[in-house]
C-alpha atoms as a PDB file:
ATOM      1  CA  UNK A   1      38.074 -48.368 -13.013  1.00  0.00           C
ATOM      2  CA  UNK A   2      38.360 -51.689 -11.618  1.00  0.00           C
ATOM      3  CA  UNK A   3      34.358 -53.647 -10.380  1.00  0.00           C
ATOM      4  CA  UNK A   4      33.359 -52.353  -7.152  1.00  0.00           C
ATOM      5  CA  UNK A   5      34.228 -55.556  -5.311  1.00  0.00           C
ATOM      6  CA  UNK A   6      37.762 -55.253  -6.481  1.00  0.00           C
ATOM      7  CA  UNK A   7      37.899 -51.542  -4.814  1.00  0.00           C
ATOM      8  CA  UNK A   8      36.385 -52.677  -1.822  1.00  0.00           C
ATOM      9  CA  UNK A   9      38.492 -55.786  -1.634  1.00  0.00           C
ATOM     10  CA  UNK A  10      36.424 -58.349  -0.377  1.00  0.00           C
ATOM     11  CA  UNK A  11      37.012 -60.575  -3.158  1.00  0.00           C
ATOM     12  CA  UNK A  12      40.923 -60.363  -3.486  1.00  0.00           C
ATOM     13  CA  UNK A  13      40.987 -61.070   0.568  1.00  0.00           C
ATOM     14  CA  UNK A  14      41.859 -57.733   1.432  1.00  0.00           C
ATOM     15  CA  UNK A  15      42.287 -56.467   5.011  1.00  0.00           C
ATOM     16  CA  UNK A  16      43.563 -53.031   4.401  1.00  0.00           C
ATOM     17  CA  UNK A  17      40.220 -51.903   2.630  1.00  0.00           C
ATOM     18  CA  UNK A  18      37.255 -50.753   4.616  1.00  0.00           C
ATOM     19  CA  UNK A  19      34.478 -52.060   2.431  1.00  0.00           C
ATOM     20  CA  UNK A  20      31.116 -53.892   3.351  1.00  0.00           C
ATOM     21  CA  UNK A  21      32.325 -57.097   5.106  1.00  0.00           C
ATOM     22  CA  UNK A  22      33.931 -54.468   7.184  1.00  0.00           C
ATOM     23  CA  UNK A  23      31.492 -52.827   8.308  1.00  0.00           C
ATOM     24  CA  UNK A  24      28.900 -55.264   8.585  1.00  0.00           C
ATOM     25  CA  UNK A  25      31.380 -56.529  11.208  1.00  0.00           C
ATOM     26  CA  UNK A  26      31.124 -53.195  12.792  1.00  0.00           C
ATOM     27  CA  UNK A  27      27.340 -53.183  12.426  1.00  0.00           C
ATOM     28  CA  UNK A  28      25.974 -56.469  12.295  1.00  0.00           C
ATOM     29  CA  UNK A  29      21.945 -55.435  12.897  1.00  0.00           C
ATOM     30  CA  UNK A  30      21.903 -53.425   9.536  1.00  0.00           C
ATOM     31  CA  UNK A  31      21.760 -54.560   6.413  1.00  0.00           C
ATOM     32  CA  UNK A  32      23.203 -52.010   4.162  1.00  0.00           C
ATOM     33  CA  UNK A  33      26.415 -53.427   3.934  1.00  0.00           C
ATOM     34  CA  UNK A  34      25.118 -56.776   3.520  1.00  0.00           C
ATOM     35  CA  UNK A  35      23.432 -55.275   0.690  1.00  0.00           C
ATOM     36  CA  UNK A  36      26.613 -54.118  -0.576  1.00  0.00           C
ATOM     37  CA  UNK A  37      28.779 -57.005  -0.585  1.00  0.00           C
ATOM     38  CA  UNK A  38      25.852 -58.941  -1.863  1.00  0.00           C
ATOM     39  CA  UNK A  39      25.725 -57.168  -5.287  1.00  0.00           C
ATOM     40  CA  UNK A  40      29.366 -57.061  -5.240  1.00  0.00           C
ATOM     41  CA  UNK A  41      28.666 -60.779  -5.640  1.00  0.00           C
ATOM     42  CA  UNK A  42      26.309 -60.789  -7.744  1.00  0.00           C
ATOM     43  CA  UNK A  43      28.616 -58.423 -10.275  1.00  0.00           C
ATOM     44  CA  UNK A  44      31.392 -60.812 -10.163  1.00  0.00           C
ATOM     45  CA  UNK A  45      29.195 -63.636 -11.121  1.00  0.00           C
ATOM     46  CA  UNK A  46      28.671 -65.333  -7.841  1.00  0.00           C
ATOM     47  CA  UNK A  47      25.155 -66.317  -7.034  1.00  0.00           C
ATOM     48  CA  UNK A  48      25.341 -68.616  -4.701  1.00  0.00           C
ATOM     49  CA  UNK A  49      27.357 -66.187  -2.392  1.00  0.00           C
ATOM     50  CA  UNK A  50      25.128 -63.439  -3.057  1.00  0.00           C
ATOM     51  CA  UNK A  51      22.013 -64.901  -2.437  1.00  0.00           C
ATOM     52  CA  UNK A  52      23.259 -66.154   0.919  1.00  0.00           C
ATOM     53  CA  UNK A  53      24.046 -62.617   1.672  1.00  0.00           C
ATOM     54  CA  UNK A  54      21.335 -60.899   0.440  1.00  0.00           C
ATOM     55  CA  UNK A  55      19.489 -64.325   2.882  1.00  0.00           C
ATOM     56  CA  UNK A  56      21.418 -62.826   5.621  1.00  0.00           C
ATOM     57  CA  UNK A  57      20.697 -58.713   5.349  1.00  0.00           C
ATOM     58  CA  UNK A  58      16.877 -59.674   5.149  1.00  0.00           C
ATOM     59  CA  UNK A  59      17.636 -60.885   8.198  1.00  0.00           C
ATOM     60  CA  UNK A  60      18.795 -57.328   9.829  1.00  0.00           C
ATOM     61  CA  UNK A  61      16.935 -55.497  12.072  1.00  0.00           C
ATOM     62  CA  UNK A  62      17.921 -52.237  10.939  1.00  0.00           C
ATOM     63  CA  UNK A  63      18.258 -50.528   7.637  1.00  0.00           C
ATOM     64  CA  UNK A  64      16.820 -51.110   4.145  1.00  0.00           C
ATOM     65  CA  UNK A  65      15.672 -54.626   4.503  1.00  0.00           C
ATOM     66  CA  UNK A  66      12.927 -54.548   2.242  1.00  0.00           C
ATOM     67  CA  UNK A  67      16.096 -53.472  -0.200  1.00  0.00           C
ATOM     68  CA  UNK A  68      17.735 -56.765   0.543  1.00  0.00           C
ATOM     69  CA  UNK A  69      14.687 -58.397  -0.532  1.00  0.00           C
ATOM     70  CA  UNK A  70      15.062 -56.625  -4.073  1.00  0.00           C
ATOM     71  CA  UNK A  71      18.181 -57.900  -4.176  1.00  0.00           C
ATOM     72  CA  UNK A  72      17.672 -61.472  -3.159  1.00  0.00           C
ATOM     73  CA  UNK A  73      15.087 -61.579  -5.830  1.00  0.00           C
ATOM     74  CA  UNK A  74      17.608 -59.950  -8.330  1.00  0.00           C
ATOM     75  CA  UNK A  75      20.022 -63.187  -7.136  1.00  0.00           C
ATOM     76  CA  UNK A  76      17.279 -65.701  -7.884  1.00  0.00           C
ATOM     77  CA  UNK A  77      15.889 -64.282 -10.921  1.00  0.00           C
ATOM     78  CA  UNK A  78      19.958 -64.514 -12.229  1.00  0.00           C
ATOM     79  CA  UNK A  79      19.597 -68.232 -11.480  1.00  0.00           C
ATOM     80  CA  UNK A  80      16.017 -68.308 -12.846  1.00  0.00           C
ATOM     81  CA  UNK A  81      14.226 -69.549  -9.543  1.00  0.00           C
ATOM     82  CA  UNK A  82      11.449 -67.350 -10.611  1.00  0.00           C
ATOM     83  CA  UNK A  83       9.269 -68.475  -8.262  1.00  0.00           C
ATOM     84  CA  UNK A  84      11.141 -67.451  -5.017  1.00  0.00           C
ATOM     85  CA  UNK A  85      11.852 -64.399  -6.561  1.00  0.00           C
ATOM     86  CA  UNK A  86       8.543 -63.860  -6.697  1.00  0.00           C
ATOM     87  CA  UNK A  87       8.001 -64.087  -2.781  1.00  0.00           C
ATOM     88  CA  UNK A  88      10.963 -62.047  -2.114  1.00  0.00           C
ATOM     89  CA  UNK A  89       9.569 -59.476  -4.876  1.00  0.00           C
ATOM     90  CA  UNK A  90       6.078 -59.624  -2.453  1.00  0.00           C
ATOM     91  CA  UNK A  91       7.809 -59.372   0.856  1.00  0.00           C
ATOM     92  CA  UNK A  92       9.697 -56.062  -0.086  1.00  0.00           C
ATOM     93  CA  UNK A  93       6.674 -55.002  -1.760  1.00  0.00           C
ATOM     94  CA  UNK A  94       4.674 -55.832   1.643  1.00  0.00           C
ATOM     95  CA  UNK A  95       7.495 -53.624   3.896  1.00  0.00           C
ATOM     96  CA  UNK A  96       7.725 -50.628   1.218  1.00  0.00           C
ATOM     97  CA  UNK A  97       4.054 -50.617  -0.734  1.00  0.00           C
ATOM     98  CA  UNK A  98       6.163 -47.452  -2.964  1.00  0.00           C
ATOM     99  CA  UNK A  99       9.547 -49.256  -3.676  1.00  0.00           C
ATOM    100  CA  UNK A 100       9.381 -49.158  -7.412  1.00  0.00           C
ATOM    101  CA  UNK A 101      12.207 -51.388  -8.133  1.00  0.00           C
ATOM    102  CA  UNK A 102      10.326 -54.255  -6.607  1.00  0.00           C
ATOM    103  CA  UNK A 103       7.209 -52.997  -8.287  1.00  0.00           C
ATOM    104  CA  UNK A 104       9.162 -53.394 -11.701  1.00  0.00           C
ATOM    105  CA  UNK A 105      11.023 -56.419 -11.270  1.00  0.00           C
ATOM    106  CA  UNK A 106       8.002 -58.511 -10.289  1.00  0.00           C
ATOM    107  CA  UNK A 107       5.815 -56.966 -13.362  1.00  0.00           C
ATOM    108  CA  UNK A 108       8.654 -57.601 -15.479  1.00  0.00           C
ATOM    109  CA  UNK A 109       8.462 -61.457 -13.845  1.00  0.00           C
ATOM    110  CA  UNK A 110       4.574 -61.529 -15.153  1.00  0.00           C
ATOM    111  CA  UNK A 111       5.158 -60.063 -18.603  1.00  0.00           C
ATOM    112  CA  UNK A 112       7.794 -63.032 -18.824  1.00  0.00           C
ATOM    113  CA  UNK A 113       5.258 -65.593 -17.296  1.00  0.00           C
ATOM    114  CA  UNK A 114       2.889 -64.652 -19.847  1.00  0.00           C
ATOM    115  CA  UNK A 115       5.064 -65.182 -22.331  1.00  0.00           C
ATOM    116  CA  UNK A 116       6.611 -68.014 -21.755  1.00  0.00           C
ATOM    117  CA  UNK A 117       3.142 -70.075 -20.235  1.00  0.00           C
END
């Protein structure tokens, strides 16, 4: 099966698919299909793009947002800006005390701090 951003085809320049970019136009407050096309972005190697996307759903007023903080983290970590993934890592932790991911990510950022000194 071709990557989920080929599907959706936001990164071919599709019109005829209904995918993310789609709807976010239909629903710019949330930020689940920011979200989306982010780590559509982030699969196909893109980090600039997705961490100005992921930027941009932490910016919704609706939805998952301390999700898109996850993911912005995810985005920085892949360009190892450990440091603001860090924050981003807090701030989802600070909207969603219970969102494991977050929780994992950022111990995972210690255990490699240790490590590394």
């Amino acid at each position: 099966m071709p990557p989920r951003a080929v599907r959706w085809g936001v990164l071919r320049g599709s019109t005829s698919a209904i995918g993310p970019r789609s709807a976010h136009e239909l629903a710019p407050e949330c930020a689940g299909p920011l979200i989306h096309l982010g780590s559509a972005h982030l699969e196909a190697g893109d980090l600039e793009l997705s961490e100005t996307t992921f930027r941009r759903a932490t910016e919704a007023t609706e939805g998952a947002i301390y999700e898109a903080h996850f993911n912005l983290a995810r985005a920085l970590v892949s360009q190892r800006r450990h440091g603001d993934a860090r924050e981003a890592l807090e701030r989802a932790l600070e909207m969603d005390p219970a969102y494991d991911p977050a929780r994992a990510l950022l111990e995972e950022l210690d255990e490699l701090q240790r490590l590394t000194g």
